[in-house]
C-alpha atoms as a PDB file:
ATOM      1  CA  UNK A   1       5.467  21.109 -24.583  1.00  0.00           C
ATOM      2  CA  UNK A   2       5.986  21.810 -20.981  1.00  0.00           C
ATOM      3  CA  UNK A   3       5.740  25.653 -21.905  1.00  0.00           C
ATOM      4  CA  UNK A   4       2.329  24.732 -23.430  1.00  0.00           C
ATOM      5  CA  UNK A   5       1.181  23.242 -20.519  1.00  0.00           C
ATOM      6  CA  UNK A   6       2.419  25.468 -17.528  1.00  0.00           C
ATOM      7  CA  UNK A   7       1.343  28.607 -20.039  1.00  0.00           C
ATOM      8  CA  UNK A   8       4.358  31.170 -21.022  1.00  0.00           C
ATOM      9  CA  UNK A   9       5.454  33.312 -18.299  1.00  0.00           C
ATOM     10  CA  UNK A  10       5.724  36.217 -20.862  1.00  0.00           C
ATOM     11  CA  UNK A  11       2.307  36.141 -21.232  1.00  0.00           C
ATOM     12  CA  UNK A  12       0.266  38.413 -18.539  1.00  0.00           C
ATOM     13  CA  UNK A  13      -2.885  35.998 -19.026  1.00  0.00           C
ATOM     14  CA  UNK A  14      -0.911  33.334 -18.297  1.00  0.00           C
ATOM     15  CA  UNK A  15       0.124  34.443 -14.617  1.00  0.00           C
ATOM     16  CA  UNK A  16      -1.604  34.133 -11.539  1.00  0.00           C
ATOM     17  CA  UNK A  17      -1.283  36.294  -8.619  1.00  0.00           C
ATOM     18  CA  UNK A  18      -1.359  34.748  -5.310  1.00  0.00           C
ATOM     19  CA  UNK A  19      -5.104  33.615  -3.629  1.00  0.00           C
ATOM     20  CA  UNK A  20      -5.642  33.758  -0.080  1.00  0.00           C
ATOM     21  CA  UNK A  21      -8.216  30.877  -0.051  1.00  0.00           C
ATOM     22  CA  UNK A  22      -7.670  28.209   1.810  1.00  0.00           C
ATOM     23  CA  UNK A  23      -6.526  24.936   0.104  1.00  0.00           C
ATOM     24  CA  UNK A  24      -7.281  21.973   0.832  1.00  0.00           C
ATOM     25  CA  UNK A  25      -4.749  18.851   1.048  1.00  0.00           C
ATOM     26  CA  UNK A  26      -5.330  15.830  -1.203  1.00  0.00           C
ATOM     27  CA  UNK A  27      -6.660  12.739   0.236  1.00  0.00           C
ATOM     28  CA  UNK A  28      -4.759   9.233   0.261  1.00  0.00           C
ATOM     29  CA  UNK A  29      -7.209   8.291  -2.475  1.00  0.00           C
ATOM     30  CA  UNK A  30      -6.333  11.678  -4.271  1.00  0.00           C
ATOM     31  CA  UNK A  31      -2.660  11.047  -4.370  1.00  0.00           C
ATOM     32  CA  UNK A  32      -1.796   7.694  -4.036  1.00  0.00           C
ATOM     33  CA  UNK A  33      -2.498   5.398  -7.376  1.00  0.00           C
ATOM     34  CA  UNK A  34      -4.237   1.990  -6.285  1.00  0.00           C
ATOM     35  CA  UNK A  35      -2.202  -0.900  -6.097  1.00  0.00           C
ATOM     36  CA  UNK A  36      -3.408  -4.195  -7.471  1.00  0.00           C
ATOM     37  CA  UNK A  37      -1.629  -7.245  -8.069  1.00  0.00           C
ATOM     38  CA  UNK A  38      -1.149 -10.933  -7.446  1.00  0.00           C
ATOM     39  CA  UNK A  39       2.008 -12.454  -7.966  1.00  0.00           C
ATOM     40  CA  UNK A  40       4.216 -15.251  -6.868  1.00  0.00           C
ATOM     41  CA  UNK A  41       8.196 -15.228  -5.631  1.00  0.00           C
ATOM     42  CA  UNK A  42       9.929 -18.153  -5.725  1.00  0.00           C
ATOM     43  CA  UNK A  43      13.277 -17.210  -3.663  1.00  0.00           C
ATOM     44  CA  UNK A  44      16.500 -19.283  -2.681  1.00  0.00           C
ATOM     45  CA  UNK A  45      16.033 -21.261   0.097  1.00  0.00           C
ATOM     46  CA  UNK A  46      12.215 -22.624  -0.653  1.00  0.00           C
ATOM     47  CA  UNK A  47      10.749 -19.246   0.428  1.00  0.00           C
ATOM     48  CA  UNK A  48       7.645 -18.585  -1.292  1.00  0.00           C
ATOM     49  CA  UNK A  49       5.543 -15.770  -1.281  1.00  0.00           C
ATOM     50  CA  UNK A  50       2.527 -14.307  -2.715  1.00  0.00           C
ATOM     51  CA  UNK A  51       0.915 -10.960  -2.422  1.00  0.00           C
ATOM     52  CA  UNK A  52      -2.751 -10.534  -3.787  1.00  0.00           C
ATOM     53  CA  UNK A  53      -3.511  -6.743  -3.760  1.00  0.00           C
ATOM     54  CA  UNK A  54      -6.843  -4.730  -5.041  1.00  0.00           C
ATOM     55  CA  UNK A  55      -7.238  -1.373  -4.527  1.00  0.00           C
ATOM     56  CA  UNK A  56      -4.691  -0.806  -1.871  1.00  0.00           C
ATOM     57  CA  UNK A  57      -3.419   3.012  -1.350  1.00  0.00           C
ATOM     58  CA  UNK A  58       0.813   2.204  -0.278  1.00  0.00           C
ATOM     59  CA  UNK A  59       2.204   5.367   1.070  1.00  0.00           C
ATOM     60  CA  UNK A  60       5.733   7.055   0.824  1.00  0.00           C
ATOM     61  CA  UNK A  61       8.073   3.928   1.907  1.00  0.00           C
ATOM     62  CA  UNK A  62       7.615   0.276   0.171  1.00  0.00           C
ATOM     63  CA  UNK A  63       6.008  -1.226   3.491  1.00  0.00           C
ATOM     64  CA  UNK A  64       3.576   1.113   4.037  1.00  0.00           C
ATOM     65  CA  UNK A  65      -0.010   0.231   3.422  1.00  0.00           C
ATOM     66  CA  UNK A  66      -1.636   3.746   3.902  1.00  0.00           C
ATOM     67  CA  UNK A  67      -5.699   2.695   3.021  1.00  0.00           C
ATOM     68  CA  UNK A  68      -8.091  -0.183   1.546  1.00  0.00           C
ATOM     69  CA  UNK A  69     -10.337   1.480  -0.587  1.00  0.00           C
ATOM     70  CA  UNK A  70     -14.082  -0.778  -0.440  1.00  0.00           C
ATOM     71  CA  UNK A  71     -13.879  -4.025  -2.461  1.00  0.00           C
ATOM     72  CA  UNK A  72     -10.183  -3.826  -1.782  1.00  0.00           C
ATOM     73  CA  UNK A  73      -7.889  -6.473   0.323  1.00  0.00           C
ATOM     74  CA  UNK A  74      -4.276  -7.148   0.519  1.00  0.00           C
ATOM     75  CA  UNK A  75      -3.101 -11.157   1.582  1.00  0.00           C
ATOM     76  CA  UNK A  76       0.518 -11.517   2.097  1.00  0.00           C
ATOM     77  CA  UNK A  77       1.333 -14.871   2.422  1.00  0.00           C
ATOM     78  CA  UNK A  78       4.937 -16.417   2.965  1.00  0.00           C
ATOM     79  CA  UNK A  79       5.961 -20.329   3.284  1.00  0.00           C
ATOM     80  CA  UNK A  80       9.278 -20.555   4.434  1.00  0.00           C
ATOM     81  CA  UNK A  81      11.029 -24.202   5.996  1.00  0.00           C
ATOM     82  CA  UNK A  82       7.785 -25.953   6.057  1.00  0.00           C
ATOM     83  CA  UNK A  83       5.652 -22.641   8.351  1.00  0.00           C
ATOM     84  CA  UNK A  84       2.996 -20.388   6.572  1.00  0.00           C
ATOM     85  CA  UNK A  85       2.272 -16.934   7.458  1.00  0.00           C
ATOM     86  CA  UNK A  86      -0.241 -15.098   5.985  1.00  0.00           C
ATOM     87  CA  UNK A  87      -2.228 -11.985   6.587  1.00  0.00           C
ATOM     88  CA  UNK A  88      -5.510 -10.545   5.153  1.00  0.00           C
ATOM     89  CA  UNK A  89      -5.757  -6.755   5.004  1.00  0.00           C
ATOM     90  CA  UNK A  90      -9.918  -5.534   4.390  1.00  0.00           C
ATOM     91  CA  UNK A  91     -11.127  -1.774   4.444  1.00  0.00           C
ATOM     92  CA  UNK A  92     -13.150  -1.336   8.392  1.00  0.00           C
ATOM     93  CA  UNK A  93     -14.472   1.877   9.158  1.00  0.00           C
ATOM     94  CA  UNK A  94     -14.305   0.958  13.130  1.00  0.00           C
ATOM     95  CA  UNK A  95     -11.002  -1.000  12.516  1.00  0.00           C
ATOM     96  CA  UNK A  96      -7.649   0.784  13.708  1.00  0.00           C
ATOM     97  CA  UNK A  97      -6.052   2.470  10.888  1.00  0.00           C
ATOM     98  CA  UNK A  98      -9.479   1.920   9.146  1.00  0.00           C
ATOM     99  CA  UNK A  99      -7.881  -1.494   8.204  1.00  0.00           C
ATOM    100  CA  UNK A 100      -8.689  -4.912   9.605  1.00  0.00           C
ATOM    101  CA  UNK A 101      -5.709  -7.551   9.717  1.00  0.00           C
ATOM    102  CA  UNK A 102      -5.927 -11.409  10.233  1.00  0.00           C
ATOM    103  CA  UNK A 103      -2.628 -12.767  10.703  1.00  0.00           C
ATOM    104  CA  UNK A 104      -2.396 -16.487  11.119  1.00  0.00           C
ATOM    105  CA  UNK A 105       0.423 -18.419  11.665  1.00  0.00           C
ATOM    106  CA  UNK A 106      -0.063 -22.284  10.095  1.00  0.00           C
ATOM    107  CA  UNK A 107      -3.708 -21.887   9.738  1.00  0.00           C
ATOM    108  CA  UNK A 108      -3.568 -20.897  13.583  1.00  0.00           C
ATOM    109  CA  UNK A 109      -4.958 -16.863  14.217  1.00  0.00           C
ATOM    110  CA  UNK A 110      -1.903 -14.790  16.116  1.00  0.00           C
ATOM    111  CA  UNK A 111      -2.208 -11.297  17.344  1.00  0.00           C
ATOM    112  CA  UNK A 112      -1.189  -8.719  14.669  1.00  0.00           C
ATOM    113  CA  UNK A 113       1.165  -7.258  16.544  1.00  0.00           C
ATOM    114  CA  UNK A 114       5.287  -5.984  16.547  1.00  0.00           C
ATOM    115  CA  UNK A 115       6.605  -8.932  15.360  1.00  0.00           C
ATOM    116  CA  UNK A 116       3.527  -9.762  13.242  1.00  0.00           C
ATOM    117  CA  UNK A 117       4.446  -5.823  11.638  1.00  0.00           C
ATOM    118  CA  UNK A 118       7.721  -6.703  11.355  1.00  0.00           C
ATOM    119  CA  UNK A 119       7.167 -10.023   9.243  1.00  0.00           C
ATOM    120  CA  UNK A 120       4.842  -7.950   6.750  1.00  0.00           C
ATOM    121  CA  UNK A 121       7.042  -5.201   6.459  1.00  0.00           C
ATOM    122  CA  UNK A 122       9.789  -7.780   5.286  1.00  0.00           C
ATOM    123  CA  UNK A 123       7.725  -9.851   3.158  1.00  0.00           C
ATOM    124  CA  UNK A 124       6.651  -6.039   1.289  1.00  0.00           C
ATOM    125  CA  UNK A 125      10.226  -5.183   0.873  1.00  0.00           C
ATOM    126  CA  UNK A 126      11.078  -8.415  -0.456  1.00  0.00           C
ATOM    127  CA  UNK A 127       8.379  -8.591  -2.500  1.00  0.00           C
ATOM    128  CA  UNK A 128       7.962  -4.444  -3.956  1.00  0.00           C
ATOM    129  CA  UNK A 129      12.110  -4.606  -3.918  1.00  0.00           C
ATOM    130  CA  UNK A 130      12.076  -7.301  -6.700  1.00  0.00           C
END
């Protein structure tokens, strides 16, 4: 089967010599498969979380959210002794990243920042590691 697909190197038709074109490297959307999902963790210990996901690009390590493709979002959301986090993930072409982030904290906005990262980056690896 692979033989038929990847042609028989005995066969002269079959073989390429190298081009000198340029190539050109896939994009994230190329590549990467979209994500979707929406599904709920109950864990030891009350934690709860939920991650809703449509057309999200994830990159090479399980926290990575490389791109939002349009019509796509990603909301994390984690309760955990009585505080919710939550952040909401939407394609922005002016946006850092090309992503906007709301991270709120008890219904309260926060800065998305290091220790915001940090809390999504655990919540994915809890969540993608299960």
């Amino acid at each position: 089967v692979l033989a038929a697909i990847l042609g028989d190197p005995a066969d002269p038709a079959a073989r390429t010599s190298p081009s000198s074109s340029p190539r050109r490297s896939p994009s994230a959307d190329e590549r990467s498969p979209l994500w979707s999902s929406d599904v709920v963790l109950d864990l030891d210990g009350g934690r709860h979380i939920r991650v809703k996901a449509d057309r999200v690009i994830r990159g090479d390590r399980l926290d990575e959210i490389e791109a939002i493709r349009p019509g796509g979002s990603l909301t994390a959301e984690e309760v955990l002794r009585g505080r919710t986090r939550r952040v909401e993930m939407h394609p922005c072409g002016e946006c850092s990243g090309g992503i906007s982030r709301r991270y709120t904290v008890d219904g309260q906005p926060q800065p998305y920042d290091a220790a915001a990262q940090r809390w999504l980056s655990g919540v994915l690896r809890t969540f993608l590691g299960n």
